[in-house]
Protein backbone atom coordinates (compact mmCIF):
# COMPACT_ATOMS: atom_id res chain seq x y z
CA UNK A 1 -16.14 31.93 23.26
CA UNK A 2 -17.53 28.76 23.76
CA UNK A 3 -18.57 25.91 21.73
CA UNK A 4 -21.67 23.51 22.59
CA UNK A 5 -21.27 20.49 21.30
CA UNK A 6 -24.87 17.61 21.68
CA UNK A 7 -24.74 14.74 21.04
CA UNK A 8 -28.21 12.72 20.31
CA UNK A 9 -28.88 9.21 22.21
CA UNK A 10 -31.69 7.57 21.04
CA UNK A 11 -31.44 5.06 23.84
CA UNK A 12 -30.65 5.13 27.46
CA UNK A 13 -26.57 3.58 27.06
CA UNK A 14 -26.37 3.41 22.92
CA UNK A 15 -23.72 6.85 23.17
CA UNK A 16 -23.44 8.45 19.81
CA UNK A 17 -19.64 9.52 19.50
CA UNK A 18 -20.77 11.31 16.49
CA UNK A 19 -21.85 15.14 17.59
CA UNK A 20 -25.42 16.31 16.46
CA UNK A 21 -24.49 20.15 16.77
CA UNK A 22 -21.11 21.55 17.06
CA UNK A 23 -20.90 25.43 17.34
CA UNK A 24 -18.38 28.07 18.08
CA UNK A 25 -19.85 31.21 19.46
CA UNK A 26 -17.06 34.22 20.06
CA UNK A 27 -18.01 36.72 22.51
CA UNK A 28 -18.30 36.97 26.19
CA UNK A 29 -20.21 34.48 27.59
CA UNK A 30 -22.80 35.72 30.18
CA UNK A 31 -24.01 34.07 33.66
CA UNK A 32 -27.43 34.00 34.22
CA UNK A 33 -28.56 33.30 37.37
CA UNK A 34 -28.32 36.38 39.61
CA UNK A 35 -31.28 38.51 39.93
CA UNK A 36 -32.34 42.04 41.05
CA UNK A 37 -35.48 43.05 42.49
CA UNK A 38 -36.90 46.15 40.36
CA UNK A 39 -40.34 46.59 42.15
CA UNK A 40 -43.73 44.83 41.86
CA UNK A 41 -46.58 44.31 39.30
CA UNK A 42 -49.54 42.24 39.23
CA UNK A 43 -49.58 38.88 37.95
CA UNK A 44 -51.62 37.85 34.67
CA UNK A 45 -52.75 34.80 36.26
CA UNK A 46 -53.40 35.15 39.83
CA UNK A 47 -53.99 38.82 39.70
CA UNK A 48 -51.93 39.50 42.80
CA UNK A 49 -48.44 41.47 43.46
CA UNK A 50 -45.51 39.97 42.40
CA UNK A 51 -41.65 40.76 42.54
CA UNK A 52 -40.40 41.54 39.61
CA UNK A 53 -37.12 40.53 38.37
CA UNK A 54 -34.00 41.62 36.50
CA UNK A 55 -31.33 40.05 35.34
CA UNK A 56 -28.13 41.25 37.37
CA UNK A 57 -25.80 40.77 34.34
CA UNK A 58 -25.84 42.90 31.28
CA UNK A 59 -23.92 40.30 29.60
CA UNK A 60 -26.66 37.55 29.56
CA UNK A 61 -28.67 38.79 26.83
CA UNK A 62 -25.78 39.78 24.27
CA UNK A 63 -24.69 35.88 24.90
CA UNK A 64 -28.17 34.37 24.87
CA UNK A 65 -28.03 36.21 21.32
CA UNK A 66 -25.44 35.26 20.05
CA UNK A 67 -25.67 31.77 20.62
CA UNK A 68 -29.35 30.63 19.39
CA UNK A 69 -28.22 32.86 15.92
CA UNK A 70 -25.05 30.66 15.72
CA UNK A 71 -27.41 27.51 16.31
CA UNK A 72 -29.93 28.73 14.29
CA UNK A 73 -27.37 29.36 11.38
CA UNK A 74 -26.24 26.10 11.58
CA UNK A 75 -29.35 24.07 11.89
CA UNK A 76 -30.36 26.39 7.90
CA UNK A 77 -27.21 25.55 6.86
CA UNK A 78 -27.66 21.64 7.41
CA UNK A 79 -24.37 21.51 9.32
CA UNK A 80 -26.68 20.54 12.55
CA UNK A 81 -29.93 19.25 13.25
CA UNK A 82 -32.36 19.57 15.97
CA UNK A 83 -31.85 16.93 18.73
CA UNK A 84 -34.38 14.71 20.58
CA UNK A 85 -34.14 12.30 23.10
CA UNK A 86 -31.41 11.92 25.87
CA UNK A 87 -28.46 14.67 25.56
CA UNK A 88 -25.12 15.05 26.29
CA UNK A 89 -23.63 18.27 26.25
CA UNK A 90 -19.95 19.45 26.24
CA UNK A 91 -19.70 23.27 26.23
CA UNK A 92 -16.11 25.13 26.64
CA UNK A 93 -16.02 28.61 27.78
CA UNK A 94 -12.94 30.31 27.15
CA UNK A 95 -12.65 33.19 29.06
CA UNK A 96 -10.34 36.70 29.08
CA UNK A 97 -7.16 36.01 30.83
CA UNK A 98 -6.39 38.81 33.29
CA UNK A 99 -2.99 40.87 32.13
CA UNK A 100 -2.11 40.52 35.41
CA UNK A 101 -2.15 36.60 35.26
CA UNK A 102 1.38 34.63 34.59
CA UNK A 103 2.83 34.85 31.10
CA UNK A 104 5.14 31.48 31.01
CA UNK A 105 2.77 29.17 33.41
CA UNK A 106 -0.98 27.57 32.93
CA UNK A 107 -3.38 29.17 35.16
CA UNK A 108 -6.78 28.52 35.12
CA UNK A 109 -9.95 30.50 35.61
CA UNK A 110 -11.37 29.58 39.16
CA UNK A 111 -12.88 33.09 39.78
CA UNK A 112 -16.29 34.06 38.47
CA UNK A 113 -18.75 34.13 36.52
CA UNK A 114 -19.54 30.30 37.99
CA UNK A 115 -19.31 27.72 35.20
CA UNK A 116 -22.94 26.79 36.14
CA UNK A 117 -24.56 30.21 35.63
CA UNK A 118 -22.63 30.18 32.29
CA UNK A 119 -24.86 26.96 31.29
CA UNK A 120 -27.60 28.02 32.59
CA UNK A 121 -27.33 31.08 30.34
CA UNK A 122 -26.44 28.81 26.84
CA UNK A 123 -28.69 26.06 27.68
CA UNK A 124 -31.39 28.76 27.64
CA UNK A 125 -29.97 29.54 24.18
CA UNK A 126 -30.16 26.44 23.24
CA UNK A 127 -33.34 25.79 24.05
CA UNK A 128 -34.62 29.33 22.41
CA UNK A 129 -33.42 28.14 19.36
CA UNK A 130 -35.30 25.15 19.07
CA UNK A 131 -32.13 22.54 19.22
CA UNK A 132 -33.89 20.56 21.72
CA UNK A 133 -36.86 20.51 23.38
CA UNK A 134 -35.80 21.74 26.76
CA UNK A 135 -32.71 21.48 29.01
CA UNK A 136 -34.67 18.86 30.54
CA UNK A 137 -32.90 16.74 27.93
CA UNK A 138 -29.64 17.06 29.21
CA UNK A 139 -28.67 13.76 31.38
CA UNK A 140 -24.58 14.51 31.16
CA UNK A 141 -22.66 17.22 30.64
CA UNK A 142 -19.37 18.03 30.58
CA UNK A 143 -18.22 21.97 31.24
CA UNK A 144 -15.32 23.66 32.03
CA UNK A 145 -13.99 27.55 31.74
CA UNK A 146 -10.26 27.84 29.77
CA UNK A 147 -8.67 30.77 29.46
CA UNK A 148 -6.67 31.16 25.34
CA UNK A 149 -3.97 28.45 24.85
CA UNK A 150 -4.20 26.83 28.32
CA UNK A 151 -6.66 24.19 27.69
CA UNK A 152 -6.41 21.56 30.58
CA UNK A 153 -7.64 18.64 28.82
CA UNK A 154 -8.37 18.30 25.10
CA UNK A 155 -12.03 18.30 24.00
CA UNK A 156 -12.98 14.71 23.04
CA UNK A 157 -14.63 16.55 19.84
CA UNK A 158 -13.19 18.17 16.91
CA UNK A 159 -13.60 21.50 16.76
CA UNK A 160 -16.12 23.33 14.24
């Protein structure tokens, strides 16, 4: 589950405390990033061979789903509007906690997938679904991975 929350800046140090697009997305969230080599082709533009790719992580596109539907949803619904100009982004993913993780004391998730091929894979989302231009936008973030009920720090946003 996570929930991307942009804000809109229309200058370079006016912040806007008040979010843009707040969404909650349930589902495993899936890292993008690692690839695996599945032969060659020939390329449209140069016409010569070429690697081609595939994403390591059957995860990635069930998440990349799932997220631009719950932005798109939102953005018909008039709950959120497309942003331009300088973002910043706060996404929380809260992943499974292992059974075999302590019942009675916080732990936190510093094991895979990396938090930065888990935005890689939303900002893509994001992008797909037309909330900003490109990730280009994004000149702070703020990420972190939670497992249920052990939040380290509450979100500075209210939740959707």
């Amino acid at each position: 589950m996570t929930a991307p929350t942009l804000v809109d800046h229309t200058s370079a140090y006016a912040w806007n405390p008040t979010p843009a697009l707040v969404v909650a997305v349930h589902g495993l969230a899936g890292p993008q990033g690692s690839k695996t080599a599945v032969g060659y082709g020939r390329s449209r533009k140069t016409g010569r061979n070429i690697p081609l790719m595939r994403e390591s992580s059957a995860k990635v596109k069930p998440w990349r789903e799932k997220v631009q539907a719950a932005i798109e949803q939102a953005i018909a619904r008039g709950e959120a509007r497309p942003i331009t100009g300088p973002v910043y982004a706060h996404i929380t993913f809260t992943l499974p906690k292992p059974v075999n993780a302590p019942k009675r004391r916080r732990t936190y998730p510093a094991v895979t997938p990396d938090v930065d091929k888990l935005e890689r894979s939303t900002y893509d989302a994001i992008t797909k679904a037309k909330a900003w231009e490109d990730d280009g936008r994004v000149i702070e973030n703020h990420n972190r991975k939670v497992y249920p009920a052990n939040t380290p720090t509450p979100s500075p946003y209210p939740a959707p």
